[in-house]
N, C-alpha and C. Protein backbone atom coordinates (compact mmCIF):
# COMPACT_ATOMS: atom_id res chain seq x y z
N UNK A 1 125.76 80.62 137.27
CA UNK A 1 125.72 79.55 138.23
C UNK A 1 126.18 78.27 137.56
N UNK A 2 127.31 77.85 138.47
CA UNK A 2 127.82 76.46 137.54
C UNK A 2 126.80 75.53 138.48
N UNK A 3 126.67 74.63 137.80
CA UNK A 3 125.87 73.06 138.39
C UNK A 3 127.46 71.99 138.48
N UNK A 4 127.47 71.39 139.38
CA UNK A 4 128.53 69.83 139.86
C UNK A 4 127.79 69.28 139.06
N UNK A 5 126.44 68.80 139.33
CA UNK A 5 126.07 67.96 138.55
C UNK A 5 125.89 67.47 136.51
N UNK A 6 125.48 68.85 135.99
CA UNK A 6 125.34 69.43 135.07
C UNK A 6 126.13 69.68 134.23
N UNK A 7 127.00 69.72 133.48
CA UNK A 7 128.34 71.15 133.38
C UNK A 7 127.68 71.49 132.17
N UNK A 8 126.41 71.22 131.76
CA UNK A 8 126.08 71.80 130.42
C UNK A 8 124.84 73.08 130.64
N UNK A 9 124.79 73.32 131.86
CA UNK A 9 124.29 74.21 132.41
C UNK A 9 124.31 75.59 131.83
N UNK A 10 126.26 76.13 132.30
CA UNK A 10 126.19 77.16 131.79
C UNK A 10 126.34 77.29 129.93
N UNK A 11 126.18 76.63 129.61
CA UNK A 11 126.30 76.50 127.41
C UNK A 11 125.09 77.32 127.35
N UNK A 12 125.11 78.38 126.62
CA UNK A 12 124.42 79.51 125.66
C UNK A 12 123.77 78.28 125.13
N UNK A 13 123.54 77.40 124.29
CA UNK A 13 122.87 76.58 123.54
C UNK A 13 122.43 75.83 124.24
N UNK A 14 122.10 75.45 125.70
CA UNK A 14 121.62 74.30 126.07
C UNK A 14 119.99 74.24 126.34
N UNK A 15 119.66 73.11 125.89
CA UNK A 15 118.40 73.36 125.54
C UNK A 15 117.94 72.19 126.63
N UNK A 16 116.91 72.42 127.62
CA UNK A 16 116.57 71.45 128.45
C UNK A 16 115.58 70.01 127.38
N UNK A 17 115.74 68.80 128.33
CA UNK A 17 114.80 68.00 127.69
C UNK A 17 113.23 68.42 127.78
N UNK A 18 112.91 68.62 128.51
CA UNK A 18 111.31 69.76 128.55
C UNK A 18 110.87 69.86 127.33
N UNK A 19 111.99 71.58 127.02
CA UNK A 19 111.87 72.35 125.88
C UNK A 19 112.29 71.31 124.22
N UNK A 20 113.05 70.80 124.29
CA UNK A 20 113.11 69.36 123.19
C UNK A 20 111.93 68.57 122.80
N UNK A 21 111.37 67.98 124.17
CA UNK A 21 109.96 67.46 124.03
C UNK A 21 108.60 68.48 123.31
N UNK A 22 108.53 69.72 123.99
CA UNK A 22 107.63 70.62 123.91
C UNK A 22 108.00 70.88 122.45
N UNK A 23 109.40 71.01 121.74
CA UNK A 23 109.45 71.33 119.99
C UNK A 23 108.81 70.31 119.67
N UNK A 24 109.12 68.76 119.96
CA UNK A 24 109.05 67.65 119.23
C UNK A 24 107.34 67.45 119.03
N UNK A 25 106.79 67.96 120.13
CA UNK A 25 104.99 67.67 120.14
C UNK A 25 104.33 69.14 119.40
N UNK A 26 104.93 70.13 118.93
CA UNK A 26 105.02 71.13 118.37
C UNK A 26 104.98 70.28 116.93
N UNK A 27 105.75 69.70 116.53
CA UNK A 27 105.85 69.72 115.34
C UNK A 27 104.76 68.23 115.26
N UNK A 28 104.66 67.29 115.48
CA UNK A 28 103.57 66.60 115.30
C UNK A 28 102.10 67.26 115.50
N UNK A 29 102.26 68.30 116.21
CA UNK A 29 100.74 68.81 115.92
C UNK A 29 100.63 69.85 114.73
N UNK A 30 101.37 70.10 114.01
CA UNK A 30 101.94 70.88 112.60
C UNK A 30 101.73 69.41 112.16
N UNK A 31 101.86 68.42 111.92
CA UNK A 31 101.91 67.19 111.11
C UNK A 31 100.73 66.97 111.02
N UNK A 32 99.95 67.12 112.34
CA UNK A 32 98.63 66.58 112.41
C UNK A 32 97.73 67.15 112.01
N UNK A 33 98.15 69.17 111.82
CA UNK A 33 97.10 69.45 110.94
C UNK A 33 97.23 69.28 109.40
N UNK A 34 97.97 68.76 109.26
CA UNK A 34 98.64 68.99 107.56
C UNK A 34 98.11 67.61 107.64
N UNK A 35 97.97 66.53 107.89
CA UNK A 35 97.18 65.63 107.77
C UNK A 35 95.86 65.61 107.56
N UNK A 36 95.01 66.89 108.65
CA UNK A 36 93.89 66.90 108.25
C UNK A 36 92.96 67.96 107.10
N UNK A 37 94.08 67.98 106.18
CA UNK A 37 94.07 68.99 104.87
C UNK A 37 92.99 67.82 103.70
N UNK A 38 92.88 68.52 102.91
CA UNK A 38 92.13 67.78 101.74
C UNK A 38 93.57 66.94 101.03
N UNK A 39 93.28 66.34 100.40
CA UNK A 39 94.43 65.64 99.54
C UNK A 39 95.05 67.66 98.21
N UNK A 40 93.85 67.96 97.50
CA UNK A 40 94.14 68.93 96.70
C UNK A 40 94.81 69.94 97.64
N UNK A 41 95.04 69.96 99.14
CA UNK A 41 95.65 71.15 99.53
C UNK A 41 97.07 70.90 99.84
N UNK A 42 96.50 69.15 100.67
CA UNK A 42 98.39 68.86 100.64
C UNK A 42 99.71 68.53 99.57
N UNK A 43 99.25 68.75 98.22
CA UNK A 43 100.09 68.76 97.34
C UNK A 43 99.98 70.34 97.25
N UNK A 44 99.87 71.52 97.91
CA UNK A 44 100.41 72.57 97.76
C UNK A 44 101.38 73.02 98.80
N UNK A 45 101.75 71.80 99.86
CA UNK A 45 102.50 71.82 101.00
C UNK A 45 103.64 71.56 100.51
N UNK A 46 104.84 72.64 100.76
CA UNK A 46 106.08 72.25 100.68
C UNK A 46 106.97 70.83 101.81
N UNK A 47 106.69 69.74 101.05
CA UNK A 47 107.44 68.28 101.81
C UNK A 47 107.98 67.47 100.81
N UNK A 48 108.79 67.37 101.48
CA UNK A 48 109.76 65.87 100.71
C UNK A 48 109.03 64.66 100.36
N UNK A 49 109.19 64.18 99.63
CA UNK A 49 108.73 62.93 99.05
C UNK A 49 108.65 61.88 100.41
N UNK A 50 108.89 61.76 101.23
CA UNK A 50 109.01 60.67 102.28
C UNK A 50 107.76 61.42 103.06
N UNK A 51 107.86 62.27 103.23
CA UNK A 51 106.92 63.45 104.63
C UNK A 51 105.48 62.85 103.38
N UNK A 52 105.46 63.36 102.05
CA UNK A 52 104.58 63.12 101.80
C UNK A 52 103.82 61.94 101.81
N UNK A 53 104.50 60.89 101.52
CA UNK A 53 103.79 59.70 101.52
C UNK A 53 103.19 59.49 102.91
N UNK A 54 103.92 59.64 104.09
CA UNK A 54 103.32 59.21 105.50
C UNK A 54 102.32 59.85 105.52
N UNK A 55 102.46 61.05 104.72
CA UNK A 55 101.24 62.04 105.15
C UNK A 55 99.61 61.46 103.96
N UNK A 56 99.52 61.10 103.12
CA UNK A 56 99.02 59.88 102.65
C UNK A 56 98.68 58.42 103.17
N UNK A 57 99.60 58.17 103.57
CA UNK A 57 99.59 57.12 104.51
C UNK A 57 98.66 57.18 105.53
N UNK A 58 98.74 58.31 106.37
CA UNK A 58 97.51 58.14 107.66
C UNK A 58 96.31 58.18 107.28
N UNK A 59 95.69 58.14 106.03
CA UNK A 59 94.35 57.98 105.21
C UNK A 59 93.71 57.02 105.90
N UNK A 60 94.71 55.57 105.26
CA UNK A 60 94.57 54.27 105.28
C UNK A 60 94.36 53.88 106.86
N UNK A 61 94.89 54.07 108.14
CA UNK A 61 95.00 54.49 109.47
C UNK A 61 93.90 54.23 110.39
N UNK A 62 93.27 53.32 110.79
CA UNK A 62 92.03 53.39 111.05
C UNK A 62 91.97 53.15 113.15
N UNK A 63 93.30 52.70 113.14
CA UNK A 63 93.27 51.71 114.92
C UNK A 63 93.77 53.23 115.19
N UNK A 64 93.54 53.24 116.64
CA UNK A 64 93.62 54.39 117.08
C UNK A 64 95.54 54.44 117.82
N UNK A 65 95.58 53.32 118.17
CA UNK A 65 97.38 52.97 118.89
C UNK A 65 98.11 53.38 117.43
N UNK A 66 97.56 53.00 116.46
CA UNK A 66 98.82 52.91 115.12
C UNK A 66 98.19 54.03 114.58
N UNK A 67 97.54 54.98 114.82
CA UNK A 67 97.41 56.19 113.90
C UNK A 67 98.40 57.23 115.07
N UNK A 68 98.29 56.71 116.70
CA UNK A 68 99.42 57.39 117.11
C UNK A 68 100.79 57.39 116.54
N UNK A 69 101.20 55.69 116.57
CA UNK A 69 102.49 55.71 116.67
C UNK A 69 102.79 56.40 114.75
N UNK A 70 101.77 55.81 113.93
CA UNK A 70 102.40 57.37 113.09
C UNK A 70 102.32 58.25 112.84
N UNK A 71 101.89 59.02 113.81
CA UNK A 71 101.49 60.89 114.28
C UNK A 71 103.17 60.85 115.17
N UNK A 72 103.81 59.84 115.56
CA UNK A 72 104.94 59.87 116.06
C UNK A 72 105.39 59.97 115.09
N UNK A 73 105.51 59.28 113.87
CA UNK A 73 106.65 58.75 112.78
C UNK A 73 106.39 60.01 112.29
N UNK A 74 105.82 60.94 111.94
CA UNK A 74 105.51 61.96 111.08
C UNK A 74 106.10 63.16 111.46
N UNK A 75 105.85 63.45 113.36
CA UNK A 75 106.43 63.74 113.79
C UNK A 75 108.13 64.29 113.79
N UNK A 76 108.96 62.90 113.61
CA UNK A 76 110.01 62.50 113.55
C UNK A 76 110.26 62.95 112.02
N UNK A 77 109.51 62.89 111.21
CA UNK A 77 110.22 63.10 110.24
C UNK A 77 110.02 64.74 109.92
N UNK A 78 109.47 65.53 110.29
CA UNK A 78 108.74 66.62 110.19
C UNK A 78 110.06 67.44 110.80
N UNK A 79 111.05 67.14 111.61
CA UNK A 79 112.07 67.45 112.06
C UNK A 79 113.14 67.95 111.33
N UNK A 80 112.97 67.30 110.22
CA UNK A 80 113.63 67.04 109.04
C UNK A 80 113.54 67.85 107.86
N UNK A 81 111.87 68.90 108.50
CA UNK A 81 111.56 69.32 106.99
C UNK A 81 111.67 70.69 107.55
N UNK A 82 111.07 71.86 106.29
CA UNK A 82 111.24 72.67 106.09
C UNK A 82 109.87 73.62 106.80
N UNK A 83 110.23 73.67 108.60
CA UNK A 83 108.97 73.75 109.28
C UNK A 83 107.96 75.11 108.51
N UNK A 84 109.14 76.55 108.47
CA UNK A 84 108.73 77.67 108.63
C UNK A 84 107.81 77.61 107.07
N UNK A 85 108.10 77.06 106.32
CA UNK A 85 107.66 76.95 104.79
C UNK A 85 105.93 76.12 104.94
N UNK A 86 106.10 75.17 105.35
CA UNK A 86 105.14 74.23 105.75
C UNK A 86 104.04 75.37 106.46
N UNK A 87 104.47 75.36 107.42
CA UNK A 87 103.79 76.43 108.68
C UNK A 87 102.81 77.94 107.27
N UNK A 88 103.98 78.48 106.80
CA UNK A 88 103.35 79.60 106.24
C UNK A 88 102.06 78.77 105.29
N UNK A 89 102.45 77.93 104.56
CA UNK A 89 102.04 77.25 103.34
C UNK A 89 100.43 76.85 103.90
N UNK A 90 100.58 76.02 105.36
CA UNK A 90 99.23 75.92 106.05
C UNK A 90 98.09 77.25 106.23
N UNK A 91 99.20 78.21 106.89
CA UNK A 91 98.29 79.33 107.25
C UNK A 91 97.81 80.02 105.89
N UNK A 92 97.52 79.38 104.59
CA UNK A 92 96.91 79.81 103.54
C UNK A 92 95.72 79.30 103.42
N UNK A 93 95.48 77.99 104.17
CA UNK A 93 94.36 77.28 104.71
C UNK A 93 93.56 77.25 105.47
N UNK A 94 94.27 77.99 106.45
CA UNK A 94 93.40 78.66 107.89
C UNK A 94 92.61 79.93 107.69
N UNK A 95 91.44 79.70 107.84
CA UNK A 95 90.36 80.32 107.74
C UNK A 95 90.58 81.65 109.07
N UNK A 96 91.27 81.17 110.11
CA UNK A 96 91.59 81.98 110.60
C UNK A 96 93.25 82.76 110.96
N UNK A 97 93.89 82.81 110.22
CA UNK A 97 94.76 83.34 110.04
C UNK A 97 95.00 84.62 108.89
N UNK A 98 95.93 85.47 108.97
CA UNK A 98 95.88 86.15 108.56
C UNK A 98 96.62 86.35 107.22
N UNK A 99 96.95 85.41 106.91
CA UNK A 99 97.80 85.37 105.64
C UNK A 99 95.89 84.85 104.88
N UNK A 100 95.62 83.97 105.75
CA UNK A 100 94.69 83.62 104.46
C UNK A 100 93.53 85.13 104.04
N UNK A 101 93.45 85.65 105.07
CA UNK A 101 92.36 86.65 104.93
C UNK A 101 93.05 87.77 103.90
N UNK A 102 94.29 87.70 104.19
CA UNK A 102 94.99 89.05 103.30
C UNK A 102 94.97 88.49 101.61
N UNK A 103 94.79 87.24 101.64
CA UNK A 103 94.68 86.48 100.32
C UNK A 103 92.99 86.65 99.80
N UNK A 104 91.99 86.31 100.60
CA UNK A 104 90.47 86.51 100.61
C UNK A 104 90.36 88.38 99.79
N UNK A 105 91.05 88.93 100.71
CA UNK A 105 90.54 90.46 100.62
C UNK A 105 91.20 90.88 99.34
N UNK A 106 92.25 90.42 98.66
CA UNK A 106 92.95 90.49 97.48
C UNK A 106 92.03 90.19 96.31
N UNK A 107 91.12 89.12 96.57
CA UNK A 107 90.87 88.53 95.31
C UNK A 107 89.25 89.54 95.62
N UNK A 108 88.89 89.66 96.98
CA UNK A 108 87.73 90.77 96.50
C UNK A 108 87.92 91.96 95.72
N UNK A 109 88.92 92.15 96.32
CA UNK A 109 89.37 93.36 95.59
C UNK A 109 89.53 93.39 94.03
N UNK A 110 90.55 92.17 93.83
CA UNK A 110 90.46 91.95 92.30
C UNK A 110 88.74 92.30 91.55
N UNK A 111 88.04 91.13 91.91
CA UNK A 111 86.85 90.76 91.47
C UNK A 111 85.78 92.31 91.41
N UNK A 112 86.27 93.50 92.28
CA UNK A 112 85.33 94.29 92.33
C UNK A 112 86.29 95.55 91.22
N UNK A 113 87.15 95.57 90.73
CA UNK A 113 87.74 96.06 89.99
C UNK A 113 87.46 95.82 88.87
N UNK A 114 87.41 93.93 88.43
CA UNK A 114 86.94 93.74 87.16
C UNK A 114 85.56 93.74 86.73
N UNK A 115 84.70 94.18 87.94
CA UNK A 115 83.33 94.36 87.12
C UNK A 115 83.48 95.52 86.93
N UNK A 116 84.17 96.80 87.04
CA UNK A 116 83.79 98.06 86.82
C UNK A 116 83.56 98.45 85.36
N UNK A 117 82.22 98.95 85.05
CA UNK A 117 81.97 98.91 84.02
C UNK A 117 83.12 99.98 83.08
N UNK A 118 83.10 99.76 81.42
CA UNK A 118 83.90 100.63 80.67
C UNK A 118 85.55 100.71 80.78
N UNK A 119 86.19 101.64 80.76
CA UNK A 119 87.58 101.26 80.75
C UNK A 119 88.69 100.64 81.72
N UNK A 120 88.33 100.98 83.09
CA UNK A 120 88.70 101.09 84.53
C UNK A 120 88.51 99.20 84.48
N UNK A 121 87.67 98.48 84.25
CA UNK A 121 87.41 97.69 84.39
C UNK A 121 87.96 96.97 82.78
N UNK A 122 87.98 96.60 82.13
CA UNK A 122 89.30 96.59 81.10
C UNK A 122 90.78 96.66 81.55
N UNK A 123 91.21 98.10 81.82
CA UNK A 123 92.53 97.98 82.37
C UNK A 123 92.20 97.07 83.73
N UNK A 124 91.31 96.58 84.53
CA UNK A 124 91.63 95.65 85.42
C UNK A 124 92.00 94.24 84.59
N UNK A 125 90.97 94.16 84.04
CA UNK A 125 91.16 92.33 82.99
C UNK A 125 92.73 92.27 82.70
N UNK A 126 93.12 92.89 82.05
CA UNK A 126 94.23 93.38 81.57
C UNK A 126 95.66 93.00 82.40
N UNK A 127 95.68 93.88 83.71
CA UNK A 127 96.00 93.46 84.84
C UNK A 127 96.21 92.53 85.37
N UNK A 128 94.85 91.77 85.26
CA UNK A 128 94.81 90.67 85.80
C UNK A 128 95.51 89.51 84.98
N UNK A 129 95.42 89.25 83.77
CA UNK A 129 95.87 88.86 83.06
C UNK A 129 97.46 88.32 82.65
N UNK A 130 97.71 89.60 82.78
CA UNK A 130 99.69 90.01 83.24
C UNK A 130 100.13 89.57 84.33
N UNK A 131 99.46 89.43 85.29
CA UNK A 131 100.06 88.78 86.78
C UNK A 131 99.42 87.53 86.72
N UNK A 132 98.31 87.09 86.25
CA UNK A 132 98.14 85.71 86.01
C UNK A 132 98.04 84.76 84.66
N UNK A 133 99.23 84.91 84.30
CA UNK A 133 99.14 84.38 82.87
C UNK A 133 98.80 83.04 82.47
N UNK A 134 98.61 82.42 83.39
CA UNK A 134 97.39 81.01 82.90
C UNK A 134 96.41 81.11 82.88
N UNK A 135 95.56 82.41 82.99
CA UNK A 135 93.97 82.43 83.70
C UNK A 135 93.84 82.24 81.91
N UNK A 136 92.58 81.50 81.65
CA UNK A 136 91.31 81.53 80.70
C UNK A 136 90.63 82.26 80.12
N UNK A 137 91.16 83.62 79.22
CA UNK A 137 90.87 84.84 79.09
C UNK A 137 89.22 84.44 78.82
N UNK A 138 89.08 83.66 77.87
CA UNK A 138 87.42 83.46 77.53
C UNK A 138 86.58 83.80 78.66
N UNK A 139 86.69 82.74 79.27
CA UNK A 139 85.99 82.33 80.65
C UNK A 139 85.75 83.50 81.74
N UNK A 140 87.10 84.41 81.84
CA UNK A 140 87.44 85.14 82.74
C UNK A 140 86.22 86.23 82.18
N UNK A 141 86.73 87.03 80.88
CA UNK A 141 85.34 87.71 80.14
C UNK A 141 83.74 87.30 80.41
N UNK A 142 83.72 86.25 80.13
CA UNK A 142 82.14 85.38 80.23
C UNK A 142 81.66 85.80 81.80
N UNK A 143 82.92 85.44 82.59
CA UNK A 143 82.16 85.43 83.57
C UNK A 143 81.74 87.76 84.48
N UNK A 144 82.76 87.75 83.66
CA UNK A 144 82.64 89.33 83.84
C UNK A 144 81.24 89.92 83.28
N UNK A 145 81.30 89.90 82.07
CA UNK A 145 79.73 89.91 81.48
C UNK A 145 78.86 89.35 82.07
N UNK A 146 78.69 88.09 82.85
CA UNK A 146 77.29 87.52 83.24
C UNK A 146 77.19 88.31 84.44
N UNK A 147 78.33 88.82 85.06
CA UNK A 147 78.15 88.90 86.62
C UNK A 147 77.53 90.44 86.46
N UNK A 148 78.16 91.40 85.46
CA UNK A 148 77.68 93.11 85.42
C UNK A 148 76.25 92.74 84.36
N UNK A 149 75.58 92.06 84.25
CA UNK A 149 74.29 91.73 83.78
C UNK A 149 73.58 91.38 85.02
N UNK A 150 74.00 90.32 85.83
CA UNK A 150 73.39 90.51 87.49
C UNK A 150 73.27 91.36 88.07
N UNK A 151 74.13 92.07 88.03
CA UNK A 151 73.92 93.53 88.83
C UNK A 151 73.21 94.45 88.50
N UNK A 152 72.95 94.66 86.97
CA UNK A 152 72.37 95.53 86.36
C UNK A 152 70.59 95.07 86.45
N UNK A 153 70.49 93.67 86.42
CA UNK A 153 69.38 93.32 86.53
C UNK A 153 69.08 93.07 87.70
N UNK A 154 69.71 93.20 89.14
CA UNK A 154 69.54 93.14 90.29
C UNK A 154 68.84 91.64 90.84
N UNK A 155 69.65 90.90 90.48
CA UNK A 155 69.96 89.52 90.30
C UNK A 155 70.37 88.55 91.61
N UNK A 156 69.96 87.32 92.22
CA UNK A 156 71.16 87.16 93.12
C UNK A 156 72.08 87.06 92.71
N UNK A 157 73.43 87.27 93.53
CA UNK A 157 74.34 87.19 93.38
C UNK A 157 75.41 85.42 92.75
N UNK A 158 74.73 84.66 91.95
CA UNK A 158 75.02 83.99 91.40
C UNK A 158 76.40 83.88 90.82
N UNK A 159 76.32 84.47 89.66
CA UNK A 159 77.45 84.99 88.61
C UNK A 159 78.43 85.79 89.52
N UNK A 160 78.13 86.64 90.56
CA UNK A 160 78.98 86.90 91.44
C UNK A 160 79.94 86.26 91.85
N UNK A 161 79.23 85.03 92.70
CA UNK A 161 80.00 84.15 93.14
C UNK A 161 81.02 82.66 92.39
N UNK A 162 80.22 82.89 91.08
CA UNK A 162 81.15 81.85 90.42
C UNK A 162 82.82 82.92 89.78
N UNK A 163 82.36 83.99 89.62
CA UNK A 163 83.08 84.92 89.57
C UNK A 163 84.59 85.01 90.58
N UNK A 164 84.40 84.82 92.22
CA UNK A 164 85.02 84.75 92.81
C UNK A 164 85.97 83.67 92.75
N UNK A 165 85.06 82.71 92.51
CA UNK A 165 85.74 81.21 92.57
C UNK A 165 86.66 80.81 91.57
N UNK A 166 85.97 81.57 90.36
CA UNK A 166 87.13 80.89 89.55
C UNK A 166 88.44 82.29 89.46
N UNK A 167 88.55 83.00 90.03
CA UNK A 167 89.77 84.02 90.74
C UNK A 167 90.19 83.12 91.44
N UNK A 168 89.76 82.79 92.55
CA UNK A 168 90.48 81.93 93.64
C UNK A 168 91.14 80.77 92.97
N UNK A 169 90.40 80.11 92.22
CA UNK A 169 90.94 78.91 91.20
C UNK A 169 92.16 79.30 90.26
N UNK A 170 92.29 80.13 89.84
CA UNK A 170 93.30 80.76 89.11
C UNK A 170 94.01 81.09 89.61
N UNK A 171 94.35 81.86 90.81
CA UNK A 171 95.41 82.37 91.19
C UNK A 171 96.40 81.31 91.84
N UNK A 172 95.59 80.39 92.68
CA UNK A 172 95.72 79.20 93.61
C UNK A 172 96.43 78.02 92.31
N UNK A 173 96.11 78.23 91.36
CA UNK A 173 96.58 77.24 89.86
C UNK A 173 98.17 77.60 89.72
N UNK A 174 98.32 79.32 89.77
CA UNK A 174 99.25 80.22 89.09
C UNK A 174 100.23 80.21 89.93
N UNK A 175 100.17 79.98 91.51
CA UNK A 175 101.04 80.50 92.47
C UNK A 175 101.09 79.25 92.49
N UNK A 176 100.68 77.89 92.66
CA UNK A 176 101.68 76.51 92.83
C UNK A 176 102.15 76.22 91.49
N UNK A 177 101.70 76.62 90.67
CA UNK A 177 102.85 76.40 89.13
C UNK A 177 104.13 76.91 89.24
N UNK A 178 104.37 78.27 90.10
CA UNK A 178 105.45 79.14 90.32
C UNK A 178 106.18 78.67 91.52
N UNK A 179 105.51 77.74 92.13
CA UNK A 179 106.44 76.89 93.40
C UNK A 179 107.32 75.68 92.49
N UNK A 180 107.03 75.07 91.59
CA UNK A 180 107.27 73.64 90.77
C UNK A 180 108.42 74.23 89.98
């Protein structure tokens, strides 16, 4: 169907103003959650030096008209960036998404490998070690030993949980060193 009025009607590429608007408020609400990140998460966000500062910037932000108009500016510049990267990089943050859970269930997994007592649990350290070559071998040990002493002594789960954390801390250290 040709349009008189239109002639950009029939173009394979034509994109209504609607659908333009609907990307453009798409991506400020991608801005707006990356805004409401910790400072330690948004330096693991892939952005340009400009994206970052605004995104810093809305800290300071307190009137409610000028924290819009730069949820606009951020917006606008967010156009600019590297959405699909950003987007994945967030959903490592989202508690409910599934990249983050497939990351959660990894490091249980790790963590229940390296308490296994005797060799099995060795070749895990080991393992672990080789794919994370910044981890703290000391520490990593220490905390292996305190945690299969909890268990053995039927302990809360204390040493367990510092156990987890500093996995999560390590890996989360290892994989933005390998972005830089």
């Amino acid at each position: 169907m040709k349009s008189d009025k239109n002639p950009n009607l029939d173009d394979e590429d034509y994109i209504s103003r609607s659908e333009i608007k609907r990307q453009m408020e798409a991506l400020k609400h991608l801005g707006k959650r990356v805004t409401e990140l910790r400072p330690d998460q948004q330096d693991k966000i892939p952005m340009d030096s400009v994206l970052r500062a605004a995104m810093a910037e809305t800290r300071r932000i307190t009137s409610n008209g000028a924290l819009k108009r730069h949820m606009q500016y951020i917006g606008k510049l967010m156009r600019h960036a590297d959405v699909e990267a950003i987007q994945a990089a967030l959903d490592q943050f989202d508690t409910a998404s599934q990249a983050h859970n497939q990351k959660f269930h990894a490091l249980e997994q790790w963590r229940d490998r390296l308490i296994l007592p005797g060799e099995a649990g060795n070749e895990a350290v080991e393992a672990f070690i080789s794919e994370y070559p910044s981890t703290d071998i000391q520490q990593l040990r220490q905390l292996i030993r305190n945690t299969r002493k909890e268990i053995e002594k039927q302990q809360p789960p204390t040493q367990f949980r510092k156990l987890f954390r500093f996995l999560r801390e390590t890996t989360d250290t290892d994989i933005s060193d390998q972005q830089d």
